[in-house]
N, C-alpha and C. Protein backbone atom coordinates (compact mmCIF):
# COMPACT_ATOMS: atom_id res chain seq x y z
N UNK A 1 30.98 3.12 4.94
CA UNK A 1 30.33 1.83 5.03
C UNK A 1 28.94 1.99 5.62
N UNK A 2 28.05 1.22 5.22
CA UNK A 2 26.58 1.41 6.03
C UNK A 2 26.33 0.41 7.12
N UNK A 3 25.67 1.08 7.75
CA UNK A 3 25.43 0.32 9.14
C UNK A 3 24.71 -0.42 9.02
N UNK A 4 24.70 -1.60 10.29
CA UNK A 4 23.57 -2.67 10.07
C UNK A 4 22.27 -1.97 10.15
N UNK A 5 22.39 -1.29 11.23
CA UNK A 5 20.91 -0.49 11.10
C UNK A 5 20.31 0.12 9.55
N UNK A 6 21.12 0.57 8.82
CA UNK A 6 20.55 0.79 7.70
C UNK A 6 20.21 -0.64 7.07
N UNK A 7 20.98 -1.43 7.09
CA UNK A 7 21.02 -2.72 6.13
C UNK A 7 19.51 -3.67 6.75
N UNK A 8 19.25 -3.28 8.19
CA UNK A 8 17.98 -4.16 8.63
C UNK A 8 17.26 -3.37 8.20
N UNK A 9 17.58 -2.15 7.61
CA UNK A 9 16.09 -0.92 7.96
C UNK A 9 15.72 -1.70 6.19
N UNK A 10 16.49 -1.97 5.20
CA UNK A 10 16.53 -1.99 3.68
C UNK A 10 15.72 -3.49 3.54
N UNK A 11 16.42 -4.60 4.48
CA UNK A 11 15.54 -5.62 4.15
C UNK A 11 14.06 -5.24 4.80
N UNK A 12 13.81 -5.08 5.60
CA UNK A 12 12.62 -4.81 6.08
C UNK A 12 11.83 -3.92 5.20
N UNK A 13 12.13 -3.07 4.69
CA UNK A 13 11.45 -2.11 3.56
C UNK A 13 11.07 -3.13 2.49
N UNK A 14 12.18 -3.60 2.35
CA UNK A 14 11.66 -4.65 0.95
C UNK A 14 10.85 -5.42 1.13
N UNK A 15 11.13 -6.08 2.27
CA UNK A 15 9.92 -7.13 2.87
C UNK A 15 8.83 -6.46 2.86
N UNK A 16 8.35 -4.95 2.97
CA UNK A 16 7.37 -4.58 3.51
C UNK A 16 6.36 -4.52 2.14
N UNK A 17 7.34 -3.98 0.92
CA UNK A 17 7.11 -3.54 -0.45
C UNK A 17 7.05 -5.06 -1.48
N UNK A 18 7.63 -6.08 -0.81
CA UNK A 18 7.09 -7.31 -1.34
C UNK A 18 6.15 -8.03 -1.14
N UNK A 19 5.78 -7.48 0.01
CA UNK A 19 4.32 -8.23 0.37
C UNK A 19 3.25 -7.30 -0.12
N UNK A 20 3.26 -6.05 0.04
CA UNK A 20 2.60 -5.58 -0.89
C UNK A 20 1.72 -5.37 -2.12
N UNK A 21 3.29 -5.77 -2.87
CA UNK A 21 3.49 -6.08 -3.94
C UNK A 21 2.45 -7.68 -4.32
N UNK A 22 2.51 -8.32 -3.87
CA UNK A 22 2.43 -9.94 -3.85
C UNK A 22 0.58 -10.02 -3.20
N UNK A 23 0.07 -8.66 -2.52
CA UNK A 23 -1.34 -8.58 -2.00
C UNK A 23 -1.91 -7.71 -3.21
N UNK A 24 -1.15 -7.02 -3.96
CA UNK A 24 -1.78 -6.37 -5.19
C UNK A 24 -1.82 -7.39 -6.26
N UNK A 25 -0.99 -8.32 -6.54
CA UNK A 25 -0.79 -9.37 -7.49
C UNK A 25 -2.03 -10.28 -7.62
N UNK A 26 -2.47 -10.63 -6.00
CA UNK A 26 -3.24 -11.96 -6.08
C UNK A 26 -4.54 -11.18 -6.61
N UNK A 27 -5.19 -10.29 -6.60
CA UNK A 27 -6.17 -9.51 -6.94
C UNK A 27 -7.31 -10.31 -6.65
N UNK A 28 -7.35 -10.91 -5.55
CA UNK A 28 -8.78 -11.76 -5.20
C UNK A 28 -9.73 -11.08 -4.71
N UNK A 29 -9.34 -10.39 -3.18
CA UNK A 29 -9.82 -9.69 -2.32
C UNK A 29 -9.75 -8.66 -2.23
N UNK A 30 -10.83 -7.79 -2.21
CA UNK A 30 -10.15 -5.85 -1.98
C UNK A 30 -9.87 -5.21 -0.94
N UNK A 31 -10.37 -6.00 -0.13
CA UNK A 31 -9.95 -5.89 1.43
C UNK A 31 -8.51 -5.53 1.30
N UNK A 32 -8.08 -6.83 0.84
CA UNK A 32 -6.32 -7.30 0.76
C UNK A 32 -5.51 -6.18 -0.34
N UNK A 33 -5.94 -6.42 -1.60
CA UNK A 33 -6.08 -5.00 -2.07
C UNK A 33 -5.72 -3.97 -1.56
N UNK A 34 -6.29 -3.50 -0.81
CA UNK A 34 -6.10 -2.25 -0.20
C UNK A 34 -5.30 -1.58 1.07
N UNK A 35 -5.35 -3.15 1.67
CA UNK A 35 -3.95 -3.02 2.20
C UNK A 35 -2.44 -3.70 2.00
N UNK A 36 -2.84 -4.16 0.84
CA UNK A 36 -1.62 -4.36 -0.09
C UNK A 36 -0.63 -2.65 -0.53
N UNK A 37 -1.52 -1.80 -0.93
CA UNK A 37 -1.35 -0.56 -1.59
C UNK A 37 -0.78 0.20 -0.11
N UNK A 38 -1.33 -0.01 1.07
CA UNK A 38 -0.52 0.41 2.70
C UNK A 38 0.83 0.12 2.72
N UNK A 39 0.79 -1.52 2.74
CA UNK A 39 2.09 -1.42 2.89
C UNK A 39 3.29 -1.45 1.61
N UNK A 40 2.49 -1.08 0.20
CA UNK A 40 3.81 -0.74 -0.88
C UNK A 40 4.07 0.71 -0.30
N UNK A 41 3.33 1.62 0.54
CA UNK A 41 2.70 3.03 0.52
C UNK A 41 4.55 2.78 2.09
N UNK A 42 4.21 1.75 2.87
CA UNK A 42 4.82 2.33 3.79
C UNK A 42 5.95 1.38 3.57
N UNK A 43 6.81 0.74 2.81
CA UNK A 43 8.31 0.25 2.54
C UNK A 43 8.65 1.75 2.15
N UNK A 44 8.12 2.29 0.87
CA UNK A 44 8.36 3.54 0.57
C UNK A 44 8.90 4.32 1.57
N UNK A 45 8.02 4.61 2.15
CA UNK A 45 8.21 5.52 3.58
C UNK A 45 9.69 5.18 4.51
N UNK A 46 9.58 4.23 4.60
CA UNK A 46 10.94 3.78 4.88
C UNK A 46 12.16 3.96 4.38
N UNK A 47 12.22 3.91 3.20
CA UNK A 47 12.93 3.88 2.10
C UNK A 47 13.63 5.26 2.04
N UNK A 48 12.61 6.24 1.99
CA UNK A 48 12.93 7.63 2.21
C UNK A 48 13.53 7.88 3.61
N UNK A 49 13.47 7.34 4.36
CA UNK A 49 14.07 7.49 5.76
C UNK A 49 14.98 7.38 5.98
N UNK A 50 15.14 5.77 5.51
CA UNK A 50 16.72 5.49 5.77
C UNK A 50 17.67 6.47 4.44
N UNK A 51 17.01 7.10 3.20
CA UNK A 51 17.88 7.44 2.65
C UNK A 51 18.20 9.07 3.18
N UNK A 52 17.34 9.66 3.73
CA UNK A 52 17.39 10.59 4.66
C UNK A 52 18.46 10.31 5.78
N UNK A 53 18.46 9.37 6.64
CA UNK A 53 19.67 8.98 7.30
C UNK A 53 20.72 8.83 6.55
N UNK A 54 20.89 8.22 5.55
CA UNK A 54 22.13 8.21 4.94
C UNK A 54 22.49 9.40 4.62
N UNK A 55 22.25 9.99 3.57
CA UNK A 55 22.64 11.24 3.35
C UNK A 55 23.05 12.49 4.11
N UNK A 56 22.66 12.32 5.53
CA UNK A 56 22.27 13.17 6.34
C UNK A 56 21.14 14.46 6.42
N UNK A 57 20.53 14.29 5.54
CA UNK A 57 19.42 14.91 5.14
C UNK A 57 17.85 14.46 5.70
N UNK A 58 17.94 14.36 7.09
CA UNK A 58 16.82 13.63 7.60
C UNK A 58 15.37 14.68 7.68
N UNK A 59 15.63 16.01 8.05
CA UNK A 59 14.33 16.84 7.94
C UNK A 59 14.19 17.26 6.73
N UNK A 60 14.45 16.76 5.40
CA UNK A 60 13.83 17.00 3.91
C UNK A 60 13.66 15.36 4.01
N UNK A 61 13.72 14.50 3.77
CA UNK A 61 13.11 12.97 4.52
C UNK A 61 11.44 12.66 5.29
N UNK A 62 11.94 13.38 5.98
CA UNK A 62 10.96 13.77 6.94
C UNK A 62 9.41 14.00 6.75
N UNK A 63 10.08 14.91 5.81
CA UNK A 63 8.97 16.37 5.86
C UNK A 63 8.54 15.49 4.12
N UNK A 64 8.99 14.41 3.38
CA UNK A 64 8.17 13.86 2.30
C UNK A 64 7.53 12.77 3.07
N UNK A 65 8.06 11.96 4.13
CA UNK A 65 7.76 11.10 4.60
C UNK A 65 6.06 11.75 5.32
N UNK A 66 6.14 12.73 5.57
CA UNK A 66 4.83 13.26 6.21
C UNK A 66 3.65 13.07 4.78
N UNK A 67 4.08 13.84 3.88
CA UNK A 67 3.59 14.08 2.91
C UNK A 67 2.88 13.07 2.55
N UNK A 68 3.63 11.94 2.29
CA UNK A 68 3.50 10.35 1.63
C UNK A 68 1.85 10.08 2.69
N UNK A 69 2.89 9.99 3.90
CA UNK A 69 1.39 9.62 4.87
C UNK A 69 0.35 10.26 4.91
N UNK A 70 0.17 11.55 4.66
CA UNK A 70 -0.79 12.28 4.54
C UNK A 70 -1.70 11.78 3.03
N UNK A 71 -1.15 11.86 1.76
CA UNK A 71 -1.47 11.26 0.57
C UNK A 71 -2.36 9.75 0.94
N UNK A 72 -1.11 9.06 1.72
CA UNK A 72 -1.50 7.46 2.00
C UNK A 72 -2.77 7.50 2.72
N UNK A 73 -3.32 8.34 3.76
CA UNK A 73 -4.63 8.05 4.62
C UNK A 73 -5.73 8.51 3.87
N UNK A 74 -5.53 9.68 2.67
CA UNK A 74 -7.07 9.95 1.68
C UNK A 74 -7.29 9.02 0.62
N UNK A 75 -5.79 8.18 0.14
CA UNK A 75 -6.30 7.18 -0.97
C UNK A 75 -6.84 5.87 0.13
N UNK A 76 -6.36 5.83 1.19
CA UNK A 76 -6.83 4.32 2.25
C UNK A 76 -8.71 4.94 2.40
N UNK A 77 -8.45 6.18 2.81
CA UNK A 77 -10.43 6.17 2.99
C UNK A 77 -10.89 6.28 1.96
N UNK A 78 -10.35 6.68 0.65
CA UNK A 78 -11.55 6.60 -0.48
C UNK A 78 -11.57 5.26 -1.28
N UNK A 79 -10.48 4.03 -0.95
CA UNK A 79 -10.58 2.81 -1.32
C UNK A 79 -11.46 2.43 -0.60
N UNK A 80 -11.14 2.71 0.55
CA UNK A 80 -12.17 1.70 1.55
C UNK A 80 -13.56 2.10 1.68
N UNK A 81 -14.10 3.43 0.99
CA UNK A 81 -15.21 3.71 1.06
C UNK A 81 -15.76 3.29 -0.44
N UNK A 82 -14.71 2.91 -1.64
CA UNK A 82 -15.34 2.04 -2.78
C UNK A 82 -15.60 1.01 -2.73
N UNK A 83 -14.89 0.30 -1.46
CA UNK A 83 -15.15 -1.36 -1.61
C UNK A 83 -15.87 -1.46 -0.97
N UNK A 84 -16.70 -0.30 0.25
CA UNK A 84 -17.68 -0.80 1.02
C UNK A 84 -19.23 -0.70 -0.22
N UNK A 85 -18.61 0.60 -0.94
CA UNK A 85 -19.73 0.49 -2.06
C UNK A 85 -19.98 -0.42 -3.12
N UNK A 86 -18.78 -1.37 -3.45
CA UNK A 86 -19.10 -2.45 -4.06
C UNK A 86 -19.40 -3.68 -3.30
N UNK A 87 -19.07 -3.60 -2.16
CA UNK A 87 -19.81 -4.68 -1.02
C UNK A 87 -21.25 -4.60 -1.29
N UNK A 88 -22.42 -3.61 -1.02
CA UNK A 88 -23.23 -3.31 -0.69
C UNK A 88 -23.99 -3.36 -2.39
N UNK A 89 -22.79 -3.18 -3.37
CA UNK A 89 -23.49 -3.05 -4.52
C UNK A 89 -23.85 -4.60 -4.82
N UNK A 90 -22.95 -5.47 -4.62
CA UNK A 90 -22.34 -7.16 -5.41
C UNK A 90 -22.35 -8.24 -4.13
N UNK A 91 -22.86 -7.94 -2.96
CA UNK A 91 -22.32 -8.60 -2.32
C UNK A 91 -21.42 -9.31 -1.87
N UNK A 92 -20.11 -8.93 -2.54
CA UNK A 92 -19.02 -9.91 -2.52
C UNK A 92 -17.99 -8.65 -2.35
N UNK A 93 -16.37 -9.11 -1.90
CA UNK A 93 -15.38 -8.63 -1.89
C UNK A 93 -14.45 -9.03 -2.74
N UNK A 94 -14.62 -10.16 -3.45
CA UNK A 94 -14.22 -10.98 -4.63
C UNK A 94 -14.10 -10.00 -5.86
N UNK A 95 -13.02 -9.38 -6.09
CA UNK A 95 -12.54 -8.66 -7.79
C UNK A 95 -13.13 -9.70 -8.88
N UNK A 96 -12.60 -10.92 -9.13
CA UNK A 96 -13.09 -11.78 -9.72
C UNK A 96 -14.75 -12.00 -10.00
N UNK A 97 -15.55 -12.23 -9.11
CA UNK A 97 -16.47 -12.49 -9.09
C UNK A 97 -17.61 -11.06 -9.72
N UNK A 98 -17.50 -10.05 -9.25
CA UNK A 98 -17.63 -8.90 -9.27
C UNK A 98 -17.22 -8.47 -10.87
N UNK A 99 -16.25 -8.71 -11.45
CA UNK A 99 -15.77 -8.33 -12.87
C UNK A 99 -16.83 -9.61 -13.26
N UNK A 100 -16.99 -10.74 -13.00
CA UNK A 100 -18.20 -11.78 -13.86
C UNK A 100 -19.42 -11.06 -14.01
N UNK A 101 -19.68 -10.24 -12.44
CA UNK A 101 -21.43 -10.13 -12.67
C UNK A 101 -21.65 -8.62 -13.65
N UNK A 102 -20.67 -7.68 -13.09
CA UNK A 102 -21.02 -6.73 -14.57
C UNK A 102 -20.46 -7.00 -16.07
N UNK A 103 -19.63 -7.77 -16.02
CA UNK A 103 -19.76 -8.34 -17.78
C UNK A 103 -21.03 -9.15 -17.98
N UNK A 104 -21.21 -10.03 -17.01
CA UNK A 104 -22.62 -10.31 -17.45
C UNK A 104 -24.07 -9.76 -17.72
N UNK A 105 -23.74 -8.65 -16.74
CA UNK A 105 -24.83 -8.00 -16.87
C UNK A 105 -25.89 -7.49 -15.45
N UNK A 106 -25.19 -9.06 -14.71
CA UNK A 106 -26.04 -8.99 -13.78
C UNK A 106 -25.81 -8.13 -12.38
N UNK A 107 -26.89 -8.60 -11.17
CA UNK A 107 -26.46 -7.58 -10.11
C UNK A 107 -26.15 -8.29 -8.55
């Protein structure tokens, strides 16, 4: 049988991977964006944990869970160093607005 601890660890993952999910969806802001992609990055992480606990296989768990985070902090600085470059390019943080001015043409 699984423990509550696993069963809080599962909603909470999901919660973590639905909001996520739901900050990648609205595609307004890239700010949000980008830490939308954090926390689909860290339900994951979780996910692997508790299935590492389950299994009893927690240091192969572990040792992807490192991995993941390691992956997760070079795609977080090279997003965040594109959106500071489309800040500076468009003035805006707006996806929307930003997809108007280069179809249009403008700057």
């Amino acid at each position: 049988m699984i423990s509550s601890v696993a069963i809080v660890g599962m909603i909470i993952a999901g919660a973590l991977f639905a909001i996520g999910l739901a900050c990648l969806m609205a595609r307004r802001n890239l700010i949000k964006m980008v830490m939308g992609l954090e926390f689909l990055g860290k339900g994951v992480s979780l996910i692997f944990i508790l299935g590492g606990y389950l299994s009893g296989e927690m240091g192969l768990s572990q040792a992807v869970v490192f991995t993941i985070i390691a992956i997760e902090a070079v795609v977080a600085g090279l997003a965040l160093a594109l959106v500071i470059l489309a800040r500076k390019r468009w003035q805006t943080f707006d996806s929307a607005a930003i997809f108007r001015l280069t179809r249009g043409g403008g700057t």
